[in-house]
PDB file of N, CA and C in Angstrom:
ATOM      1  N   UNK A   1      19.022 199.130  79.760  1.00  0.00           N
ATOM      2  CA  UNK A   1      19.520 198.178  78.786  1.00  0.00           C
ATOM      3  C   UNK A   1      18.644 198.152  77.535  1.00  0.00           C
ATOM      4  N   UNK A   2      17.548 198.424  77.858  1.00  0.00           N
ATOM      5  CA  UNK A   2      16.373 198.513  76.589  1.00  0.00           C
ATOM      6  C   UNK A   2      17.018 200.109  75.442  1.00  0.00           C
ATOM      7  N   UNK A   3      17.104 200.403  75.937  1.00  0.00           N
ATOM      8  CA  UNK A   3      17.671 201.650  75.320  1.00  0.00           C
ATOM      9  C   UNK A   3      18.652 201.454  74.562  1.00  0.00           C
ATOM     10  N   UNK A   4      19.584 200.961  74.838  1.00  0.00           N
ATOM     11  CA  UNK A   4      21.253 200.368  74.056  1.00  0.00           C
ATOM     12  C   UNK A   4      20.290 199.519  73.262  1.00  0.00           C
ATOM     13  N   UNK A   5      19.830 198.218  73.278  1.00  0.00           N
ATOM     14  CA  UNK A   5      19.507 197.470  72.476  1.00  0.00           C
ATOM     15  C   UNK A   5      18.410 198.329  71.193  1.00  0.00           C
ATOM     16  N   UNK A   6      17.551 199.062  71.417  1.00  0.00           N
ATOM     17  CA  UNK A   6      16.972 199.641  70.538  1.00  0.00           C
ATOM     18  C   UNK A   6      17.709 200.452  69.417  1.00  0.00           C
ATOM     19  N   UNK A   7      18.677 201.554  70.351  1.00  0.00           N
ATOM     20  CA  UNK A   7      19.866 201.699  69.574  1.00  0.00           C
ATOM     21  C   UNK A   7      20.531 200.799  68.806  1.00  0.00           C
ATOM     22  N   UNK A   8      21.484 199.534  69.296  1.00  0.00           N
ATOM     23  CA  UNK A   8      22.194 198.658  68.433  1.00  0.00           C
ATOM     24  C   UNK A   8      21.075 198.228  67.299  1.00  0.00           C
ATOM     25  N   UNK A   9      19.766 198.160  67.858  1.00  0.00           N
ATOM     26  CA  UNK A   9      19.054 197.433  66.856  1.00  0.00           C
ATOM     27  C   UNK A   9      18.722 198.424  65.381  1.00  0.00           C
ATOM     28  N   UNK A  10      18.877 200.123  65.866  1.00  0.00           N
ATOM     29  CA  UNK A  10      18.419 200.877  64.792  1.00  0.00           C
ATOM     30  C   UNK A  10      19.381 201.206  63.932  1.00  0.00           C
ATOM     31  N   UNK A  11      20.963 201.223  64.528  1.00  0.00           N
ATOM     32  CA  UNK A  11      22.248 201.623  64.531  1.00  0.00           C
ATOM     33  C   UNK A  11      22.389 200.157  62.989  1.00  0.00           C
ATOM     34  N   UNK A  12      21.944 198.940  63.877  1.00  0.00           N
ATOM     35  CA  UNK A  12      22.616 197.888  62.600  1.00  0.00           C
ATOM     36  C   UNK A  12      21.713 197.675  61.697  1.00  0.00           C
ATOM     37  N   UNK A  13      20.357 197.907  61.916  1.00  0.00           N
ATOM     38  CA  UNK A  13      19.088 197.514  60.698  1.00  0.00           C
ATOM     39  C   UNK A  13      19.116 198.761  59.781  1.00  0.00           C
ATOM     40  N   UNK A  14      19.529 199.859  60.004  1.00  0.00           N
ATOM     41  CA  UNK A  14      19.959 200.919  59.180  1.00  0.00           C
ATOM     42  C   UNK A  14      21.219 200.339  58.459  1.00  0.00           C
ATOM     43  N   UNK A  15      22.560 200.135  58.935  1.00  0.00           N
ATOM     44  CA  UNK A  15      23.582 200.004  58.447  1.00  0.00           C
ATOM     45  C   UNK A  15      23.403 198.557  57.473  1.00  0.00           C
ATOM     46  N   UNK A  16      23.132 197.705  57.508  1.00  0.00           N
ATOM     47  CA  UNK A  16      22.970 196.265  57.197  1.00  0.00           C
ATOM     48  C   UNK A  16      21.894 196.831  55.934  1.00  0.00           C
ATOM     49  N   UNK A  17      20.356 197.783  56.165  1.00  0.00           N
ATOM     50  CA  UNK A  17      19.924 197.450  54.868  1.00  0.00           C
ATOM     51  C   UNK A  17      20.292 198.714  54.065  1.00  0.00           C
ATOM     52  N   UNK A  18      21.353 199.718  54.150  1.00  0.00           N
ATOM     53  CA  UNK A  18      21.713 200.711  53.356  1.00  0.00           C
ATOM     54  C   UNK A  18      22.965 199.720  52.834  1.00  0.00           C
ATOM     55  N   UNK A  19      23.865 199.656  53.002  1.00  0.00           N
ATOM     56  CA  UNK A  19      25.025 198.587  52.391  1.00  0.00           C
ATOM     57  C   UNK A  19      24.224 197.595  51.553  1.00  0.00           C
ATOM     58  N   UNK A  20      23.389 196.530  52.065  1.00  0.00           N
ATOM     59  CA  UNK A  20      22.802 195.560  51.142  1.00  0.00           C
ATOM     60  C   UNK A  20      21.998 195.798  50.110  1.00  0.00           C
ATOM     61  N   UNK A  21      20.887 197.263  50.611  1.00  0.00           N
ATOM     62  CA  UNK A  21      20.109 197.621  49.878  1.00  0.00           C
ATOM     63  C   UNK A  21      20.845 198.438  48.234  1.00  0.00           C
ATOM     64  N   UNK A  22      21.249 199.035  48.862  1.00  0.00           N
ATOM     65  CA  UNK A  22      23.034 199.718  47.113  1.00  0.00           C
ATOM     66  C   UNK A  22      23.797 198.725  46.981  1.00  0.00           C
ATOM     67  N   UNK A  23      24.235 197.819  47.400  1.00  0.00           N
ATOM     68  CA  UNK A  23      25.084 196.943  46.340  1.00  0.00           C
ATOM     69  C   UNK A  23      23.639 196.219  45.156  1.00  0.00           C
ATOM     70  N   UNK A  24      22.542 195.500  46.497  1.00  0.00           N
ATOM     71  CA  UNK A  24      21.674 195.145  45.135  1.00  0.00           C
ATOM     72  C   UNK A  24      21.201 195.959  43.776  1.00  0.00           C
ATOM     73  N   UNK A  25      21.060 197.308  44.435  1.00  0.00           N
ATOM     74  CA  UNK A  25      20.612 198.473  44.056  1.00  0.00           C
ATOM     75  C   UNK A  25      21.916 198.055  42.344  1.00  0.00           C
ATOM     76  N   UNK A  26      23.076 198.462  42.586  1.00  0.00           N
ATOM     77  CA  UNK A  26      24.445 198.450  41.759  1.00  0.00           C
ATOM     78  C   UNK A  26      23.820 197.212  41.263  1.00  0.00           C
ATOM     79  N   UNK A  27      24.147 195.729  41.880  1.00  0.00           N
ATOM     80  CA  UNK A  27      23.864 194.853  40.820  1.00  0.00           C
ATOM     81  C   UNK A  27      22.680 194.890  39.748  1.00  0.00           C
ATOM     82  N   UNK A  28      21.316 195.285  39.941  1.00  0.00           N
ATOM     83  CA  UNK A  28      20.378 195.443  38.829  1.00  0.00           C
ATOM     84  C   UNK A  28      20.122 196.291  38.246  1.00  0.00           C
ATOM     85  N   UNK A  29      21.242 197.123  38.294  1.00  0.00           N
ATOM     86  CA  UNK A  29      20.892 198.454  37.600  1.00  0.00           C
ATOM     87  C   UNK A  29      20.875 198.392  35.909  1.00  0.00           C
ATOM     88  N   UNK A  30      21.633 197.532  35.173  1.00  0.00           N
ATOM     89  CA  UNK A  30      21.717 196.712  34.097  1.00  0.00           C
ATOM     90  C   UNK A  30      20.249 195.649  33.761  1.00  0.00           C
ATOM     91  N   UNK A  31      19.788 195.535  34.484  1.00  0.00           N
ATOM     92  CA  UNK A  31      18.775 194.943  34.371  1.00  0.00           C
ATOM     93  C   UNK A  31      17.168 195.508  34.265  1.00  0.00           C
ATOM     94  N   UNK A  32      16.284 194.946  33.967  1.00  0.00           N
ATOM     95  CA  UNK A  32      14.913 195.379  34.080  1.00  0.00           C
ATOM     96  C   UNK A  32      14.659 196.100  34.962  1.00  0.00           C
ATOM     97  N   UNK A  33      13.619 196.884  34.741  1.00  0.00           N
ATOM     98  CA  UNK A  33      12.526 197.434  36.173  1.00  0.00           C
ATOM     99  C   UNK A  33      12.266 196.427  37.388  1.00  0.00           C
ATOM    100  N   UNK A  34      11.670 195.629  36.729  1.00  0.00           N
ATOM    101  CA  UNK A  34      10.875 194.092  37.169  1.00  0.00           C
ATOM    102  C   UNK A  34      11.688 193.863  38.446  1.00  0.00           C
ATOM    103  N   UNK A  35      12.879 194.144  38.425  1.00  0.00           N
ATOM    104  CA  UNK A  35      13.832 193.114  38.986  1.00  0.00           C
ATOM    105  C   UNK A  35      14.007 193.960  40.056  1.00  0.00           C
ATOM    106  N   UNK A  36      13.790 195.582  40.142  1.00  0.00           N
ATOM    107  CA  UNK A  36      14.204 196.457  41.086  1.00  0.00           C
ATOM    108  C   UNK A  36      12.916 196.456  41.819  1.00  0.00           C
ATOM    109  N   UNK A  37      11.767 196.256  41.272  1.00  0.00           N
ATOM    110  CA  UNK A  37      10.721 196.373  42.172  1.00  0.00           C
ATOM    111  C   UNK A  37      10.005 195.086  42.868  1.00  0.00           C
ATOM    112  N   UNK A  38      10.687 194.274  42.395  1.00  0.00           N
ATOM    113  CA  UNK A  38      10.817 192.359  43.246  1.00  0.00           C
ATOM    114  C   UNK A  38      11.766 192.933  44.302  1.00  0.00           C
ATOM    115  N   UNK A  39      12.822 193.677  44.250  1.00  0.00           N
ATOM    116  CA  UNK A  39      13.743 193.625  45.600  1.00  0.00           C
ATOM    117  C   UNK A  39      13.022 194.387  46.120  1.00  0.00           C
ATOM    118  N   UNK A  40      12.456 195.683  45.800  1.00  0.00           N
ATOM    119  CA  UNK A  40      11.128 196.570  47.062  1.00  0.00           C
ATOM    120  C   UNK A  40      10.401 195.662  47.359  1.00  0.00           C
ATOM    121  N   UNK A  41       9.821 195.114  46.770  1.00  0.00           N
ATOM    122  CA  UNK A  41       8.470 194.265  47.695  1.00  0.00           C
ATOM    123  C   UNK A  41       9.304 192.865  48.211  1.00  0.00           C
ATOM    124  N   UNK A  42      10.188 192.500  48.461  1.00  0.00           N
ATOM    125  CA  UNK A  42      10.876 191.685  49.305  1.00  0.00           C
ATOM    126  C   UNK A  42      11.350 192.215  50.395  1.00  0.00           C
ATOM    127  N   UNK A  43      12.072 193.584  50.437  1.00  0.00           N
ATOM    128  CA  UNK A  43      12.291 194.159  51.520  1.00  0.00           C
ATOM    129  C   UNK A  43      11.514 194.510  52.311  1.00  0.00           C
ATOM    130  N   UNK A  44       9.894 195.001  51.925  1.00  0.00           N
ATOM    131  CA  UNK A  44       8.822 195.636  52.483  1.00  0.00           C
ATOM    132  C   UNK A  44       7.999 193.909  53.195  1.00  0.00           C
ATOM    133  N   UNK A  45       8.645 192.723  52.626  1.00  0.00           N
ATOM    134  CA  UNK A  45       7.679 191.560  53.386  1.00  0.00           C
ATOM    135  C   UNK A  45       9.133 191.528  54.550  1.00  0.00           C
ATOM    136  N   UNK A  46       9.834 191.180  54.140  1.00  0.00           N
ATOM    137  CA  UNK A  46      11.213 191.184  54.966  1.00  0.00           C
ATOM    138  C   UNK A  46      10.959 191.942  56.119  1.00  0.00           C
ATOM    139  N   UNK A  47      10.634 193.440  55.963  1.00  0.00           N
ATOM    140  CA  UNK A  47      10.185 194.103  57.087  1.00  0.00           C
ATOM    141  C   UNK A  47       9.144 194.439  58.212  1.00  0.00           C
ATOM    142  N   UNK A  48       7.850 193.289  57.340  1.00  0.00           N
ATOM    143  CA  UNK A  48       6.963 193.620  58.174  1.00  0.00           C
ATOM    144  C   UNK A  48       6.730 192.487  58.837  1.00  0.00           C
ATOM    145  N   UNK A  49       7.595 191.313  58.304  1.00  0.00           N
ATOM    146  CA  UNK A  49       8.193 190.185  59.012  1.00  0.00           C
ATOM    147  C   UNK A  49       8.544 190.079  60.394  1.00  0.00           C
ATOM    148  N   UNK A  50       9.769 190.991  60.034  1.00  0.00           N
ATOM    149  CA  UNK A  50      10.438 191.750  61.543  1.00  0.00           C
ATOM    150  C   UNK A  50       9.417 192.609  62.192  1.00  0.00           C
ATOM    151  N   UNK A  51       8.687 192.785  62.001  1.00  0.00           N
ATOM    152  CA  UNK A  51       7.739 193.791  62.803  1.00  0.00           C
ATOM    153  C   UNK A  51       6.889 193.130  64.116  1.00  0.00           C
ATOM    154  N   UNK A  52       6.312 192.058  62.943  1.00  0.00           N
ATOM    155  CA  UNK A  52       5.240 191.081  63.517  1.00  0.00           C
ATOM    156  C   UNK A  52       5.703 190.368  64.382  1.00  0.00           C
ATOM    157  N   UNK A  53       7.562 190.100  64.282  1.00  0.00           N
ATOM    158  CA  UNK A  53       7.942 188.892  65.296  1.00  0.00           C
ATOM    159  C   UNK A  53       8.364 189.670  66.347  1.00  0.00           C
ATOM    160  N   UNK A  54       8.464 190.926  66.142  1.00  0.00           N
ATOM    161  CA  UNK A  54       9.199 191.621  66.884  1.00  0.00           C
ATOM    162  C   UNK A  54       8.026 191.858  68.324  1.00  0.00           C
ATOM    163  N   UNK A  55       7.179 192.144  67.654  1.00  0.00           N
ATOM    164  CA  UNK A  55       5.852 192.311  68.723  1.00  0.00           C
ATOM    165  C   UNK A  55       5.547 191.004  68.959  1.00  0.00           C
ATOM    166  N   UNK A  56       5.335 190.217  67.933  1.00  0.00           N
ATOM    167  CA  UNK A  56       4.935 188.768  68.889  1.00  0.00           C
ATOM    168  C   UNK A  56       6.065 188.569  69.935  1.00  0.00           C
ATOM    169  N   UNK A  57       6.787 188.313  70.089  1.00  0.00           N
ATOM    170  CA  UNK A  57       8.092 188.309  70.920  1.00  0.00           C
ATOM    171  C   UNK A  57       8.331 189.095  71.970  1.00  0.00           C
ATOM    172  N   UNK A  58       7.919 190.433  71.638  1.00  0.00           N
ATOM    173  CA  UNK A  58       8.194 191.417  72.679  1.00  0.00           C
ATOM    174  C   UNK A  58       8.978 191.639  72.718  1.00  0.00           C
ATOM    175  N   UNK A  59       9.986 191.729  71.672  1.00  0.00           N
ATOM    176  CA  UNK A  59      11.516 192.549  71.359  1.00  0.00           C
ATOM    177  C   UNK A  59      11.310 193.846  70.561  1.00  0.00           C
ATOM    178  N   UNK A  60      11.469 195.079  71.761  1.00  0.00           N
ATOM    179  CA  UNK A  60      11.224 195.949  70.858  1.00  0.00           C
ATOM    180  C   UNK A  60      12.521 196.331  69.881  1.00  0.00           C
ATOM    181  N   UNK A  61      14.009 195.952  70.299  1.00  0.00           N
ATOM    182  CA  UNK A  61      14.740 195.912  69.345  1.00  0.00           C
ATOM    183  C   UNK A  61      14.735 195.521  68.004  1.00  0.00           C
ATOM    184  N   UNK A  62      13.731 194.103  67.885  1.00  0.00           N
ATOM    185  CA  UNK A  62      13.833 193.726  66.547  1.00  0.00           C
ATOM    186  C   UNK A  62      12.966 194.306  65.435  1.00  0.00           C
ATOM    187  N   UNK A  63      11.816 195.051  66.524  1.00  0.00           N
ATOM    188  CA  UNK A  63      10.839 195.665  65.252  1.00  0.00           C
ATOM    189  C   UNK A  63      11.313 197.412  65.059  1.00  0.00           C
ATOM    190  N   UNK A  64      12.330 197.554  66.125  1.00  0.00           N
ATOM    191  CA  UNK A  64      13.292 198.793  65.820  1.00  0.00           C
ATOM    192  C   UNK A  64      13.938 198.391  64.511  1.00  0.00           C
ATOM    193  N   UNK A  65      15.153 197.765  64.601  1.00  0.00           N
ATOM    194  CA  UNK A  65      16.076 196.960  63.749  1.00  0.00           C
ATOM    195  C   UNK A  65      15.141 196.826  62.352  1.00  0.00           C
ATOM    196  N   UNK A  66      13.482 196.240  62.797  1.00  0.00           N
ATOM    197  CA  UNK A  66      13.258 195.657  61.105  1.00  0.00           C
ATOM    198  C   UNK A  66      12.768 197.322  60.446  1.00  0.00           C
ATOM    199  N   UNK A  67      12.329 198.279  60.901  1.00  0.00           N
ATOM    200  CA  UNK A  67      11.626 199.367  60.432  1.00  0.00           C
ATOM    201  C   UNK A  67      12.874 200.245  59.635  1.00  0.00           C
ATOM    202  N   UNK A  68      14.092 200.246  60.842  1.00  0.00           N
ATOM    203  CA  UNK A  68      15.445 200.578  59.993  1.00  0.00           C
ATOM    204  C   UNK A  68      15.536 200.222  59.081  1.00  0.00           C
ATOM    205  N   UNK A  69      15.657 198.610  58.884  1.00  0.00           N
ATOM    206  CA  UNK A  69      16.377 197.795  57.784  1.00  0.00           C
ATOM    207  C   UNK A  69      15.761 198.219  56.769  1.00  0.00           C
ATOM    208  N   UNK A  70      14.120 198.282  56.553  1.00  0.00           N
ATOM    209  CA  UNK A  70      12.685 198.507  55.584  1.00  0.00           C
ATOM    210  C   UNK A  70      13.598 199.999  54.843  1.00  0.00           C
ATOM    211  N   UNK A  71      13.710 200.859  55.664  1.00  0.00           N
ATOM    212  CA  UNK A  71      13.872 202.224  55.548  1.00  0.00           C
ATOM    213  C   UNK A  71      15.130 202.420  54.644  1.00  0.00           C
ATOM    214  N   UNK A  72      16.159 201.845  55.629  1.00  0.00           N
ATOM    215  CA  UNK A  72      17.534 201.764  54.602  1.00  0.00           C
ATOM    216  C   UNK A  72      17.556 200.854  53.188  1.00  0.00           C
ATOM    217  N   UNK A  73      16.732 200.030  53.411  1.00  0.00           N
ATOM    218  CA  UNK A  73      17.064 198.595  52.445  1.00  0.00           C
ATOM    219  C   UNK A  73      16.354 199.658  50.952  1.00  0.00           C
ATOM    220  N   UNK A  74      15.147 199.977  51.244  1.00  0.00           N
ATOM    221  CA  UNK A  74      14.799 201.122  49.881  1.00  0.00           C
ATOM    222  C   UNK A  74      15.387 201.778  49.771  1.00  0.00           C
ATOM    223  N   UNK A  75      15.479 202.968  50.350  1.00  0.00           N
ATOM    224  CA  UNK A  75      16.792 204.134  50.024  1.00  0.00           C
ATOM    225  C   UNK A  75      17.709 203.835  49.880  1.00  0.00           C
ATOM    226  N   UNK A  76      18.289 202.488  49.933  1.00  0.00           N
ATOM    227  CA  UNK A  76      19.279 201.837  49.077  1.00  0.00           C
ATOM    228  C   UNK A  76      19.789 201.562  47.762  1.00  0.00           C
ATOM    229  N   UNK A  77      18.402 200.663  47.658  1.00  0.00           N
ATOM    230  CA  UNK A  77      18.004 200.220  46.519  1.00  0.00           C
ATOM    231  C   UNK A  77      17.591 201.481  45.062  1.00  0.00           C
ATOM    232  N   UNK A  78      17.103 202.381  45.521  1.00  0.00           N
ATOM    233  CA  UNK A  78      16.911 203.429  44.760  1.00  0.00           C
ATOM    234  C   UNK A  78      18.442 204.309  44.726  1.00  0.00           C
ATOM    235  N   UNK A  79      19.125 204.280  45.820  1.00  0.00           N
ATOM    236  CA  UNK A  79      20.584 204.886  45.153  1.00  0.00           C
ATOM    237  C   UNK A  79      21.483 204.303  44.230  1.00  0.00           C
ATOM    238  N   UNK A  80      21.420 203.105  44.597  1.00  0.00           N
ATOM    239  CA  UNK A  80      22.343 201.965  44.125  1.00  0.00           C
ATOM    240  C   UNK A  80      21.727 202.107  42.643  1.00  0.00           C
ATOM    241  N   UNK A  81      20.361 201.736  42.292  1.00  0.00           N
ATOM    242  CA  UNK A  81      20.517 201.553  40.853  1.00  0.00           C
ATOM    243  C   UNK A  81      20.467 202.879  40.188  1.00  0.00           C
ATOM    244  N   UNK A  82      20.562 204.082  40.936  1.00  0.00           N
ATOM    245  CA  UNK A  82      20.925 205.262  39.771  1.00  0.00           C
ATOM    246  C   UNK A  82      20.119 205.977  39.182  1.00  0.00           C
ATOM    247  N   UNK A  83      18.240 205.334  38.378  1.00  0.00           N
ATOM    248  CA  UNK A  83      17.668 205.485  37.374  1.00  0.00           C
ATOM    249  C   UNK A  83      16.580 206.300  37.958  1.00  0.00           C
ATOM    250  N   UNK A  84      15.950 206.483  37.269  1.00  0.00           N
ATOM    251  CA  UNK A  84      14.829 206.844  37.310  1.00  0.00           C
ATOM    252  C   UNK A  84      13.432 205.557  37.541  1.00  0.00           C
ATOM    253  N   UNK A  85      12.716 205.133  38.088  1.00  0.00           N
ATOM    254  CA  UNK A  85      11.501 204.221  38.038  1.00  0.00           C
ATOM    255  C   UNK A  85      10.086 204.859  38.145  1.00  0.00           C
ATOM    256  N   UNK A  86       9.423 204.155  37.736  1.00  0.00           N
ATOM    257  CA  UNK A  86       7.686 203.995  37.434  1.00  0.00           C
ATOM    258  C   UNK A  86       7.612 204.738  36.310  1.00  0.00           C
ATOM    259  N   UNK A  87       6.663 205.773  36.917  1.00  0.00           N
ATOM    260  CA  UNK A  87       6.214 206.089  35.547  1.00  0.00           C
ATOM    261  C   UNK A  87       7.331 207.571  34.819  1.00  0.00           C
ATOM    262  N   UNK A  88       7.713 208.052  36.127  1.00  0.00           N
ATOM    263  CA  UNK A  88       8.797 209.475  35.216  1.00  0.00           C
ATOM    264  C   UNK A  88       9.836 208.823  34.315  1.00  0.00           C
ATOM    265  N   UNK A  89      10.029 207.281  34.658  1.00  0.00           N
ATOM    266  CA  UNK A  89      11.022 207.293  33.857  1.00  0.00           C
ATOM    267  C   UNK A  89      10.556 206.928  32.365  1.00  0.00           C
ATOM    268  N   UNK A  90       9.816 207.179  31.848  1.00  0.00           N
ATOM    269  CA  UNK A  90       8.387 206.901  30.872  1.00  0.00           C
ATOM    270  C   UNK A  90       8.684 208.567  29.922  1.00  0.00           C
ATOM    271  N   UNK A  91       8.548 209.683  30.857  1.00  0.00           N
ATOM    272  CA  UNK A  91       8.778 210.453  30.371  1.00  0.00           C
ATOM    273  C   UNK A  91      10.074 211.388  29.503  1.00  0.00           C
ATOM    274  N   UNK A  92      10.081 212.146  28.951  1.00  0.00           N
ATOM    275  CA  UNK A  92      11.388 212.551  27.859  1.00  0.00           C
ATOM    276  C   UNK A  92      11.695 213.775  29.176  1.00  0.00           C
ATOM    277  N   UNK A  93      13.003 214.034  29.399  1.00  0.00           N
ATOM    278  CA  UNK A  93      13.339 215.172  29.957  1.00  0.00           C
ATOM    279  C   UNK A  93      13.123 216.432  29.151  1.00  0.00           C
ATOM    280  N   UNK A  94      12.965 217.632  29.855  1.00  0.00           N
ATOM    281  CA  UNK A  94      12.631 218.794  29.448  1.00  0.00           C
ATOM    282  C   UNK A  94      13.968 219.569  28.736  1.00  0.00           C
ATOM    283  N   UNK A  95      14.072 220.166  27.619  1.00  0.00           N
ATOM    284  CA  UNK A  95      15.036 221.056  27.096  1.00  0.00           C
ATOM    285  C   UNK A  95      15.121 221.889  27.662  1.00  0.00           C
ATOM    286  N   UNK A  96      16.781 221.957  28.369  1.00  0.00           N
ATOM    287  CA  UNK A  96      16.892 223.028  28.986  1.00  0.00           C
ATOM    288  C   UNK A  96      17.085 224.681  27.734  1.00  0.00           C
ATOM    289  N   UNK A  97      16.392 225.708  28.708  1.00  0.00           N
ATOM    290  CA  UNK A  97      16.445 227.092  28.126  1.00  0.00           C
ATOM    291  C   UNK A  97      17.857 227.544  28.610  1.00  0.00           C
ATOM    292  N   UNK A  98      18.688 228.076  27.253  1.00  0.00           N
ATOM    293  CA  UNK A  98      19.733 228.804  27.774  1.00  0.00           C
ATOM    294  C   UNK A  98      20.134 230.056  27.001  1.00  0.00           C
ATOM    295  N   UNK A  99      19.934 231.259  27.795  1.00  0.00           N
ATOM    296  CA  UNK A  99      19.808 232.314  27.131  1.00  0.00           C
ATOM    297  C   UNK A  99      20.773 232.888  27.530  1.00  0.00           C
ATOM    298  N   UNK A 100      21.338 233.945  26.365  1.00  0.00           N
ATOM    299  CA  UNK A 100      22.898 234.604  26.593  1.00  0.00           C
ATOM    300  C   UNK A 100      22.799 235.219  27.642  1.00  0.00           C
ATOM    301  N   UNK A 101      23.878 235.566  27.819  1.00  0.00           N
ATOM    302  CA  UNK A 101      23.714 236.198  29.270  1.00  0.00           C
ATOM    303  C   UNK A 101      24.333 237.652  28.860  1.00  0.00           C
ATOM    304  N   UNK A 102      23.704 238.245  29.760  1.00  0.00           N
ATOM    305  CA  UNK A 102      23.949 240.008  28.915  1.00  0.00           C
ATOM    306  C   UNK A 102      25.082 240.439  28.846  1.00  0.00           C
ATOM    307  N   UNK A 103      24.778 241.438  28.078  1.00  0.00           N
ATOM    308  CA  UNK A 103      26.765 242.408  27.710  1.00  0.00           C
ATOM    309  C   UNK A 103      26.885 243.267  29.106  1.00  0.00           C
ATOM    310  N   UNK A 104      25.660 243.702  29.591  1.00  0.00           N
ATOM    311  CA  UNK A 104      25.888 244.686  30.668  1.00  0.00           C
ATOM    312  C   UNK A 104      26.342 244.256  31.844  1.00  0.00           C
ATOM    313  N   UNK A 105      25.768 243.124  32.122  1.00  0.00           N
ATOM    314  CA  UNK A 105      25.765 242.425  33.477  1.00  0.00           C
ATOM    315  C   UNK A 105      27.214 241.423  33.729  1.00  0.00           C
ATOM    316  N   UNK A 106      27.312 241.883  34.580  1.00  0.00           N
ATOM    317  CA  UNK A 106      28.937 241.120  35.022  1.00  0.00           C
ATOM    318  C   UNK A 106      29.300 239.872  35.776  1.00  0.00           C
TER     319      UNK A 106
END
């Protein structure tokens, strides 16, 4: 039974923080930096939340479930808003080289 529950727990703390983590991701994408890296460090207390209760408790489902959620809830959040963050997005992209392409070659 420990097994199923670790599963359900990795199965929904994945699913729950990839869905929540990209819609927030979508909603601040219009918005500041500030605002995308307040939802990382909320998710990362959020998760180590679940960690701590999970072991105080002795549910290894829930500190399954919270490490998912941590995992999905960023890789969320970074799809959802699209951009670039820290410091690359600071930088100018590189000009791409585009050179003719030969008469010989087919």
């Amino acid at each position: 039974m420990d097994v199923v529950l670790a599963v359900l727990g990795c199965v929904g703390g994945f699913t729950v923080g990839w869905l929540g983590g990209f819609r927030l991701g979508a909603l601040v994408s219009d918005r500041g930096a500030w605002l995308y890296w307040l939802l990382n460090v909320l998710a990362v207390i959020l998760g180590v939340a679940g960690d701590f209760l999970g072991f105080v408790f002795g549910q290894p489902w829930l500190w399954i479930a919270s490490i998912s959620l941590l995992i999905a809830t960023l890789t969320g959040l970074k799809y959802g808003r699209g951009k670039t963050v820290g410091r690359g997005s600071l930088d100018r992209p590189e000009p791409e080289e585009r050179d003719l392409p030969s008469v010989w070659e087919d």
